[in-house]
Protein backbone atom coordinates (compact mmCIF):
# COMPACT_ATOMS: atom_id res chain seq x y z
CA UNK A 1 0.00 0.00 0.00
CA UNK A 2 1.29 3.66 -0.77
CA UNK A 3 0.62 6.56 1.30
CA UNK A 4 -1.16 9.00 -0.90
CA UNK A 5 -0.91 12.71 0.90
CA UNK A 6 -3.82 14.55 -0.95
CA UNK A 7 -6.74 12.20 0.79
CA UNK A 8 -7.80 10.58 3.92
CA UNK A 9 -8.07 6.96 4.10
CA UNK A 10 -11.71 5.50 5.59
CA UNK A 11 -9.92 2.12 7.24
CA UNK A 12 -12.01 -1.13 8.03
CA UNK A 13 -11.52 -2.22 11.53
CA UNK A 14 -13.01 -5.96 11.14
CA UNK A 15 -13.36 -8.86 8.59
CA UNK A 16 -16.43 -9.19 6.38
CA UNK A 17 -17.94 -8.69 2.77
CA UNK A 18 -18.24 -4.85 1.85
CA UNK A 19 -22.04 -3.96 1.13
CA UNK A 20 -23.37 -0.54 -0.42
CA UNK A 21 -26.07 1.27 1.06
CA UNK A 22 -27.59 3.92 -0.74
CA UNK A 23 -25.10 4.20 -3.11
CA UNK A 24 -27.65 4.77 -6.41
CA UNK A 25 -25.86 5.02 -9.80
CA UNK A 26 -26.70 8.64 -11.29
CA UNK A 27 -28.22 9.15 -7.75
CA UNK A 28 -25.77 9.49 -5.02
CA UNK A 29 -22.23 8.17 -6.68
CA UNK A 30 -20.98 8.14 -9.78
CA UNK A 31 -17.91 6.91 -12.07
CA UNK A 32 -15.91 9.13 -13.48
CA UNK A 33 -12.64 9.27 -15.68
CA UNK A 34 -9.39 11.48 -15.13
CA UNK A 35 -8.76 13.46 -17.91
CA UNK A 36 -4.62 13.36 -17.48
CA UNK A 37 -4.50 9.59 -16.72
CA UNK A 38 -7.98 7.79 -17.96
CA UNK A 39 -8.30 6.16 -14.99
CA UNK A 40 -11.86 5.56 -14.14
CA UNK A 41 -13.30 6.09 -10.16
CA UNK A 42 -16.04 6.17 -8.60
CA UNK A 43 -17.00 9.08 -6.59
CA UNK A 44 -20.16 10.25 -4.27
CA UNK A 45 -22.14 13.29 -5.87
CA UNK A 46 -24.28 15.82 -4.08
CA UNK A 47 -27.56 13.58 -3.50
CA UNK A 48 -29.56 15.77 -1.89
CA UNK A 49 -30.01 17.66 -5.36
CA UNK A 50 -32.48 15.34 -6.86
CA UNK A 51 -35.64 14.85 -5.87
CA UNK A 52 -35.02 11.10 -4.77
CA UNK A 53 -32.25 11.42 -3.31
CA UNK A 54 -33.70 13.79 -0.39
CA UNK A 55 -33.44 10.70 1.99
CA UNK A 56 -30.38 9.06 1.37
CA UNK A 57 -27.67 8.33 3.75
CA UNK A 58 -24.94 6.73 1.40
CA UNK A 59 -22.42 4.32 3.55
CA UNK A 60 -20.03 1.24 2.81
CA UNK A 61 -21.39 -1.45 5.41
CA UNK A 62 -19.15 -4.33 6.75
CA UNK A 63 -21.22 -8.05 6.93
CA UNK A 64 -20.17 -11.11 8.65
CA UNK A 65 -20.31 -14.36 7.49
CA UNK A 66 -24.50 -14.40 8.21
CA UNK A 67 -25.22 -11.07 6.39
CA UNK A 68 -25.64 -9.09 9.04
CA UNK A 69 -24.08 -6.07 9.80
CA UNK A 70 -20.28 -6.39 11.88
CA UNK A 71 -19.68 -4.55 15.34
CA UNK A 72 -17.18 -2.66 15.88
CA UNK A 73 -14.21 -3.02 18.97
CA UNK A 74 -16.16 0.06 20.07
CA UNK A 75 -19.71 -1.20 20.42
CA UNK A 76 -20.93 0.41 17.17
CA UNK A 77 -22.21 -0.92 13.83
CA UNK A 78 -19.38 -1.49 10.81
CA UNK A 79 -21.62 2.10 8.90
CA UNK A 80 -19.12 3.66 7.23
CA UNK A 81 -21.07 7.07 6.16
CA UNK A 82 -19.51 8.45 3.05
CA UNK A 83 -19.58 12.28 2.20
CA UNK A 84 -19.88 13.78 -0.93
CA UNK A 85 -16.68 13.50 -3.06
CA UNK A 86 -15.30 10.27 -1.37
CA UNK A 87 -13.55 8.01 -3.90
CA UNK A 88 -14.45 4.28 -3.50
CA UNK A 89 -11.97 1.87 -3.27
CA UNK A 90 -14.50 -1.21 -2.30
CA UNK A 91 -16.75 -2.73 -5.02
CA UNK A 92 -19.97 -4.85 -3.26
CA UNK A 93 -19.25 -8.06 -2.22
CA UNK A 94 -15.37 -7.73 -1.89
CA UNK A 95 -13.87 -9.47 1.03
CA UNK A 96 -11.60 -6.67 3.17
CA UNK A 97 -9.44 -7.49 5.87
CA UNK A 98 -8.74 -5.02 9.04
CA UNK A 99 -6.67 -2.28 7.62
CA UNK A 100 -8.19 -2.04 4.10
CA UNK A 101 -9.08 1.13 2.66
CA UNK A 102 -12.81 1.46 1.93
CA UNK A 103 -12.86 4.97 0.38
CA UNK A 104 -10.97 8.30 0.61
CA UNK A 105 -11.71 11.64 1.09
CA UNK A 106 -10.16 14.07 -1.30
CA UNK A 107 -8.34 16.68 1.19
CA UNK A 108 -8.73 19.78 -1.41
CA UNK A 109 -12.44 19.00 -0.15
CA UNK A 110 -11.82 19.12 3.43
CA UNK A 111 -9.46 21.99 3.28
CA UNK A 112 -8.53 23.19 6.83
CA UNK A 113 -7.30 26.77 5.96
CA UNK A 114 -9.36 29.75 4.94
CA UNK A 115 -8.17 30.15 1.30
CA UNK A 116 -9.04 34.08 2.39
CA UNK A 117 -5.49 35.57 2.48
CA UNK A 118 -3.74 38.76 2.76
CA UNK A 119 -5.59 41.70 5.08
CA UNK A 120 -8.89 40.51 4.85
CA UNK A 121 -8.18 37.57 6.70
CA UNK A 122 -5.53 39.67 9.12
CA UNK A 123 -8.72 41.90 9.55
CA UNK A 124 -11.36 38.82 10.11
CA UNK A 125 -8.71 37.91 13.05
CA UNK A 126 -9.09 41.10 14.86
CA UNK A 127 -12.18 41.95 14.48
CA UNK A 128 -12.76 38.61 15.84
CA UNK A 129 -15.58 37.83 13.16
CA UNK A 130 -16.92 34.02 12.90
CA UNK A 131 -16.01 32.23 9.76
CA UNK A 132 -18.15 31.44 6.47
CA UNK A 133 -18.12 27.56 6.87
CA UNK A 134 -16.25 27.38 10.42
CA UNK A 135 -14.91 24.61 12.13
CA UNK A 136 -17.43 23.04 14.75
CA UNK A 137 -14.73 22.15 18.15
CA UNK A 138 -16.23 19.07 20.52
CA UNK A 139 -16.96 20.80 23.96
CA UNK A 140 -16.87 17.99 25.60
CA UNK A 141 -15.04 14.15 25.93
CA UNK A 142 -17.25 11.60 24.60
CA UNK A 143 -17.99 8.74 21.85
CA UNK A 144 -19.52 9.89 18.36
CA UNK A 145 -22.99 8.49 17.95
CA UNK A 146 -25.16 9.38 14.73
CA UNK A 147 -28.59 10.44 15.84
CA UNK A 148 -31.75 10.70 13.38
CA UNK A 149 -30.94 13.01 10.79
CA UNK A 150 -33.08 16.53 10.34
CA UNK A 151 -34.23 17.90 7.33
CA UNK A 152 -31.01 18.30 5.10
CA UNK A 153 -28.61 18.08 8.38
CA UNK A 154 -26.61 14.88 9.88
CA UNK A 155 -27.23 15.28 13.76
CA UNK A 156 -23.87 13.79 15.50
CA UNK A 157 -24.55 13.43 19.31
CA UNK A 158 -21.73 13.02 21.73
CA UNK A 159 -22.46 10.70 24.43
CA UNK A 160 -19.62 11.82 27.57
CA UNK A 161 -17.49 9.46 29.80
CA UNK A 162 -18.53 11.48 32.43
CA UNK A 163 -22.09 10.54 33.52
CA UNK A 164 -22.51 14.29 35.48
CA UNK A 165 -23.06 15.63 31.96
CA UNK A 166 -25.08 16.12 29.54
CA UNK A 167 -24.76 14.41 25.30
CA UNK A 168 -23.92 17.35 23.30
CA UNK A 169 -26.10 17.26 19.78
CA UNK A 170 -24.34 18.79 16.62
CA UNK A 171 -26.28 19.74 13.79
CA UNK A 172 -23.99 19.09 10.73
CA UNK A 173 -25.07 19.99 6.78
CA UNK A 174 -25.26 16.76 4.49
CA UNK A 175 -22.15 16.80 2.15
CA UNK A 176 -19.72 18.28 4.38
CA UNK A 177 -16.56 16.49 4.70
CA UNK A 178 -17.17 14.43 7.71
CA UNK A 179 -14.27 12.48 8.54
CA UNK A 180 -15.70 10.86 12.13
CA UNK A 181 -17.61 7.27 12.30
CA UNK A 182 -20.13 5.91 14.70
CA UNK A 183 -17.99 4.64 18.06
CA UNK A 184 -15.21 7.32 17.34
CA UNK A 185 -13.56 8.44 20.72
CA UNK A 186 -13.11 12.67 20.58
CA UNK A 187 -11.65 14.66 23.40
CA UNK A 188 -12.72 18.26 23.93
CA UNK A 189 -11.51 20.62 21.83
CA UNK A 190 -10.88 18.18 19.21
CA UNK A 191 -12.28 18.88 15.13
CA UNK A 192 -15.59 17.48 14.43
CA UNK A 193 -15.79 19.01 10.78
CA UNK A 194 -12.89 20.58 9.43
CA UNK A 195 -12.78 24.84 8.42
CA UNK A 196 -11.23 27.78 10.50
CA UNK A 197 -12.61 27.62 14.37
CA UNK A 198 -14.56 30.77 15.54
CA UNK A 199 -12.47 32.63 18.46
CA UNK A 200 -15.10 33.12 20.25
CA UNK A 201 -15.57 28.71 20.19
CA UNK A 202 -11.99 28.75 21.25
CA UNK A 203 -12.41 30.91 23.90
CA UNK A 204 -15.10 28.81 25.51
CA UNK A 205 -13.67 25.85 24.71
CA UNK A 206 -9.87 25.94 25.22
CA UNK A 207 -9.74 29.50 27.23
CA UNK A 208 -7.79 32.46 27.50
CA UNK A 209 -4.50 31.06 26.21
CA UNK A 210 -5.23 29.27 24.11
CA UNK A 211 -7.59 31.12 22.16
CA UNK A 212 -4.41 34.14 22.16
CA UNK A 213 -1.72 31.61 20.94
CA UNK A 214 -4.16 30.68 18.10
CA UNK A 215 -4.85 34.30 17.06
CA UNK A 216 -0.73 35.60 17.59
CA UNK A 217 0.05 32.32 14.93
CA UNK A 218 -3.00 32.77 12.47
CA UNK A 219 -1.32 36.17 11.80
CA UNK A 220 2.11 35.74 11.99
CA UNK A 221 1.21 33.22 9.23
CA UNK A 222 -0.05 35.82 6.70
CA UNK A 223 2.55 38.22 7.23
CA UNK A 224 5.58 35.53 6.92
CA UNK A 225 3.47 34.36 3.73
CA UNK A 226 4.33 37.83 2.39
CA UNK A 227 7.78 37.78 4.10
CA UNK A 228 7.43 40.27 6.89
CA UNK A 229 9.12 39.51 9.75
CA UNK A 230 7.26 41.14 12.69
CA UNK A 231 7.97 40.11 16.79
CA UNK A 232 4.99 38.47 18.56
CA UNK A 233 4.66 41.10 21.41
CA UNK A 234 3.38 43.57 18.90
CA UNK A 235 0.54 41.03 17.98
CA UNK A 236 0.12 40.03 21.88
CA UNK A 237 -0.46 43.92 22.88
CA UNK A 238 -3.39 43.74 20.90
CA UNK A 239 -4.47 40.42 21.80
CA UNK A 240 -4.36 41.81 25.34
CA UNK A 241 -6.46 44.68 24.59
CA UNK A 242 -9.29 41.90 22.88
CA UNK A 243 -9.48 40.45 25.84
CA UNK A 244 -9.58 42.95 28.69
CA UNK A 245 -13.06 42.18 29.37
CA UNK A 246 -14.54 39.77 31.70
CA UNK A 247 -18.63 39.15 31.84
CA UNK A 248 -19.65 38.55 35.48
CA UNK A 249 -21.33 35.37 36.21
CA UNK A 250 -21.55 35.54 40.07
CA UNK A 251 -21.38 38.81 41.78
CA UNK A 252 -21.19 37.51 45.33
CA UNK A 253 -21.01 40.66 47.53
CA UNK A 254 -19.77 43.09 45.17
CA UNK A 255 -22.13 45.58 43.45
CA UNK A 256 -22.10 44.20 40.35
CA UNK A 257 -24.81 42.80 38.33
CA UNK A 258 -24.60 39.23 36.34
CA UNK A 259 -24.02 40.02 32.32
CA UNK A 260 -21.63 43.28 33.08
CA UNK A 261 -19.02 43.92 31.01
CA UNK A 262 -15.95 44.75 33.53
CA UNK A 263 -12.35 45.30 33.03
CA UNK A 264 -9.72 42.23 33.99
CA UNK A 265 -7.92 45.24 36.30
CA UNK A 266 -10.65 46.43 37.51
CA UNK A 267 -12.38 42.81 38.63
CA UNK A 268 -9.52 42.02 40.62
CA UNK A 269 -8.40 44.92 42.31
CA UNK A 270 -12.40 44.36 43.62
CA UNK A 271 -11.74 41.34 44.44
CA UNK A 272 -8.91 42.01 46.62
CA UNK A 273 -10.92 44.30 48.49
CA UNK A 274 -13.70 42.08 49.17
CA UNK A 275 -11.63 39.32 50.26
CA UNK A 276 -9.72 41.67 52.32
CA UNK A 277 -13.39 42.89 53.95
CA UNK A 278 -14.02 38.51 54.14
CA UNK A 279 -16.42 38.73 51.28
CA UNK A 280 -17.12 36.86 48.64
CA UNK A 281 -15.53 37.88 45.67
CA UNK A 282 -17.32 38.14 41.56
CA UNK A 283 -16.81 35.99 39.40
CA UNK A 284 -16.68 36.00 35.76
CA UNK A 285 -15.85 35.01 32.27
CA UNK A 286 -13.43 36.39 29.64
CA UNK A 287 -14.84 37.82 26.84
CA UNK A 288 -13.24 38.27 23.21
CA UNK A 289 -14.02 41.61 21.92
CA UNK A 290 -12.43 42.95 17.99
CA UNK A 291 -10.28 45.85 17.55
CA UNK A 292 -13.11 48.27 17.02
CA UNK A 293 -15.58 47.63 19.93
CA UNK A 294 -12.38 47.16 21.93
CA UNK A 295 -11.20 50.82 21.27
CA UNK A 296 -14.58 52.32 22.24
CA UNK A 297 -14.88 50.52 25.22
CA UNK A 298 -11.83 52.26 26.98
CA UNK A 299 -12.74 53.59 30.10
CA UNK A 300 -11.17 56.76 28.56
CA UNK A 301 -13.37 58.87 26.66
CA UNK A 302 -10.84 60.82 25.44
CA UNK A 303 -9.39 57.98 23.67
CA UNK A 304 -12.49 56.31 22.74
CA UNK A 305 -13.72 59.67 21.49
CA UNK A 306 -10.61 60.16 18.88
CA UNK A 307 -11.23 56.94 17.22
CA UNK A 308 -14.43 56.56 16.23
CA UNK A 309 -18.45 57.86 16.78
CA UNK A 310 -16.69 60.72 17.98
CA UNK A 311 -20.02 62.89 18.76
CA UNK A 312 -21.45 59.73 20.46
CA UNK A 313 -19.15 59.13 22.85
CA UNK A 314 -18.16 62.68 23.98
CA UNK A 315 -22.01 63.15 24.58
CA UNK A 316 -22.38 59.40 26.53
CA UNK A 317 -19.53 60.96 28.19
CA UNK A 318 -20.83 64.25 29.27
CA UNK A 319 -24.57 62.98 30.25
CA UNK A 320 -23.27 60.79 32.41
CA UNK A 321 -20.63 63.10 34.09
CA UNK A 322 -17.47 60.89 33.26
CA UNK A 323 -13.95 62.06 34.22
CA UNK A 324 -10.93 60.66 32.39
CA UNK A 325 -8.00 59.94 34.71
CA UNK A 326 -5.57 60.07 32.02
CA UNK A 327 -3.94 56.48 32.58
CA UNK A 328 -3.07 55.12 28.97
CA UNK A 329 -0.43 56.59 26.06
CA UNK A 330 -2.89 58.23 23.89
CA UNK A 331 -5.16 60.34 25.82
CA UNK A 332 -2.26 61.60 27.38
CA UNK A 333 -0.82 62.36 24.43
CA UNK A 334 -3.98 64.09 22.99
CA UNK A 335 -3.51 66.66 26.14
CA UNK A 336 -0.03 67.51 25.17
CA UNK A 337 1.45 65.28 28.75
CA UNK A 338 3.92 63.56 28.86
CA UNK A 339 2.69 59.49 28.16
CA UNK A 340 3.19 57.23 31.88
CA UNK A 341 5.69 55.05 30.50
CA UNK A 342 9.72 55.01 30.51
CA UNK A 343 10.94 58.61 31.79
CA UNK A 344 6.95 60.04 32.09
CA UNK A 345 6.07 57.26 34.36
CA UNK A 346 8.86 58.30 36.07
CA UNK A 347 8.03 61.68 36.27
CA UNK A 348 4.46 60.97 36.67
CA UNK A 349 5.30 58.93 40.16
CA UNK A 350 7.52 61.42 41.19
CA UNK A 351 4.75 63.76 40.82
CA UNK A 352 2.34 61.70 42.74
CA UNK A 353 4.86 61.78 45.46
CA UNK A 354 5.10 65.38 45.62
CA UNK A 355 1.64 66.01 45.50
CA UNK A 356 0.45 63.66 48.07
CA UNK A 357 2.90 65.50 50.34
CA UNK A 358 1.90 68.42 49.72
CA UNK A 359 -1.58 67.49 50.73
CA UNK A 360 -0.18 66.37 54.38
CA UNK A 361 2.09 70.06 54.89
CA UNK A 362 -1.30 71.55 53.70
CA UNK A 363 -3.40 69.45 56.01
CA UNK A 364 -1.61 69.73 58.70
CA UNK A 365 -1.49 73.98 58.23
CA UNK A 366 -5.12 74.02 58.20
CA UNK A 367 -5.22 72.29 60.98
CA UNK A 368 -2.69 74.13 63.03
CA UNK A 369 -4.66 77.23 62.24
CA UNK A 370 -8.09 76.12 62.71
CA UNK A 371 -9.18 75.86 59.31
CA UNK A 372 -11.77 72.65 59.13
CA UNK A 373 -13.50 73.48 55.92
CA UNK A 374 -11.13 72.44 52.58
CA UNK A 375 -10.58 74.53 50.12
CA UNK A 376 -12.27 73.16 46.88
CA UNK A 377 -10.58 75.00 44.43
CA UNK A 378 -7.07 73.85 46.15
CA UNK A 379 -8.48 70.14 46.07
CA UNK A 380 -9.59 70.25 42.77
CA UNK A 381 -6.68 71.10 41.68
CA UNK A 382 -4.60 68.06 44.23
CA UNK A 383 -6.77 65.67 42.13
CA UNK A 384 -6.04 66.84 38.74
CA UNK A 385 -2.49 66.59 39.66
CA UNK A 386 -2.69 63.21 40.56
């Protein structure tokens, strides 16, 4: 036997005769000759586009020696599904042997990449937009089991080694390259039909890192396919920024509500406090925003305000009394200060420093003079400082 690298091989596991089901001539397969060689195959066609072939369910079955339909090691019947395109390598009543190819599956029809290239796809990444066609990930361990089909769909349940949960039903279009069989053992976050995953199914699936390693390499690979050379931290920055977000799910003592957005920083530093106070803390959920909805979800007006829906979200911000606290590069920048990072952090520190003593000489000279009431202006102008 050769290896041949443009299909996938559909093995028998058992001994028996090979029996067609469903396979109609002019129906559901048919034989066809390559122009380049004249060798003759026969291939599956699209059934579902005639009007008898609505109900079809073409598969290569394995019999024993009494007719009747083999069992697999795993427990399930020797049903061999075919999808449409698969090359048959069996002809009915053939004896096969364990390790005999029944049929392949063409791999230009089961392509795993996006043939999208360039920007577009670079811009599909970021803006963290699902797929045409995506990949459908297994959320859970289990064994494949083929359920009753629905209307023009295969329905692939997965029954769980763990008997706390729940099957998980899949609702899969006839024709798609379906490489799994009946008795099949998947693990979570393995492929159940081939494409280009949605982040967002990665994110729930595999998590945070995960989901960020796959984004940082689906990029890198377009730009190296147009030889730029570019250093992951520049790709991870704005990874971060995707997902800065965390949905609560449990606000325990804290004053959030279940569904709010919050900000990763923000969650934990209330977190600490509640533990601190012997509370219990909020939970929550990462959640993968793109580029754009990232960017006006800042909690700095300013910035959000210079990048897009500009009269939006200055007037958001001025209903609802916001003040900008000036902690990132570019609002900073927009004010004409120096940006906290390298020699302004510095400076900004220092500043802090100096300020917040200043508020304990001028504290303590009210006091000594019997001043109680604070000066607003002169506080005002402490916090703007800081």
């Amino acid at each position: 036997a050769e290896w041949d690298p443009y299909t996938r091989p559909i093995l028998t596991e058992i001994e028996g005769r090979v029996a067609f089901e469903d396979l109609v001539d002019g129906i559901s397969v048919q034989e066809t000759a390559d122009e380049s060689t004249g060798i003759t195959k026969r291939e599956v066609i699209d059934w579902r586009s005639t009007p008898r072939g609505s109900d079809l369910k073409p598969a290569i079955v394995i019999q024993d020696a009494k007719g009747k339909v083999g069992k697999l090691s795993k427990g399930g019947d020797a049903r061999f599904l075919l999808s449409v395109e698969a090359i048959l390598s069996v002809e009915p009543g053939a004896h096969v042997k364990p390790g005999d190819v029944l049929a392949r599956i063409p791999m230009e029809s089961a392509k795993t990449k996006d043939i999208t290239g360039g920007l577009p796809r670079v811009a599909e990444l970021f803006e963290a937009r699902r797929p045409k066609d995506h990949a459908i990930i297994a959320e859970i361990d289990g064994t494949i089991r083929f359920g009753r089909d629905y209307k023009n769909k295969r329905r692939i349940i997965i029954e769980p080694h763990d008997s706390t949960l729940e099957p998980v039903e899949y609702l899969i279009p006839k024709g798609k390259p379906f490489h799994l069989q009946d008795g099949d053992v998947i693990e979570k976050g393995d492929y159940i039909l081939d494409g280009n995953p949605a982040p967002h199914d990665i994110l729930a699936i595999k998590g945070v890192e995960a989901l960020a390693s796959y984004l940082v390499n689906e990029i890198q690979e377009v730009y190296r396919l147009q030889g730029v050379s570019i250093n992951d931290k520049h790709i991870e920055v704005i990874v971060r920024q995707m997902l800065q977000k965390v949905e609560i799910t449990t606000q325990g003592d804290s004053t959030y509500i279940p569904g709010d957005h919050v900000d990763v920083i923000e969650l934990e530093e209330v977190n600490e406090r509640l533990i601190e106070d012997g509370k219990k803390p909020a939970e929550g959920q990462p959640v993968l925003l793109g580029i754009t909805k990232a960017s006006l979800q800042t909690p700095s007006f300013i910035s959000a305000a210079s990048f897009q829906e500009t009269t939006r979200v200055l007037t958001e911000a001025a209903v609802a009394g916001k003040t900008d606290m000036l902690q990132g590069l570019k609002e900073n920048v927009i004010v004409g200060r120096l940006i906290p990072a390298g020699t302004g952090g510095t400076m900004s520190q220092i500043r802090r420093i100096a300020t917040s003593r200043d508020e304990l000489i001028i504290d303590e000279r009210r006091k000594a003079s019997g001043v109680e009431v604070a000066d607003p202006m002169l506080t005002d102008m402490v916090n703007a400082a800081q």
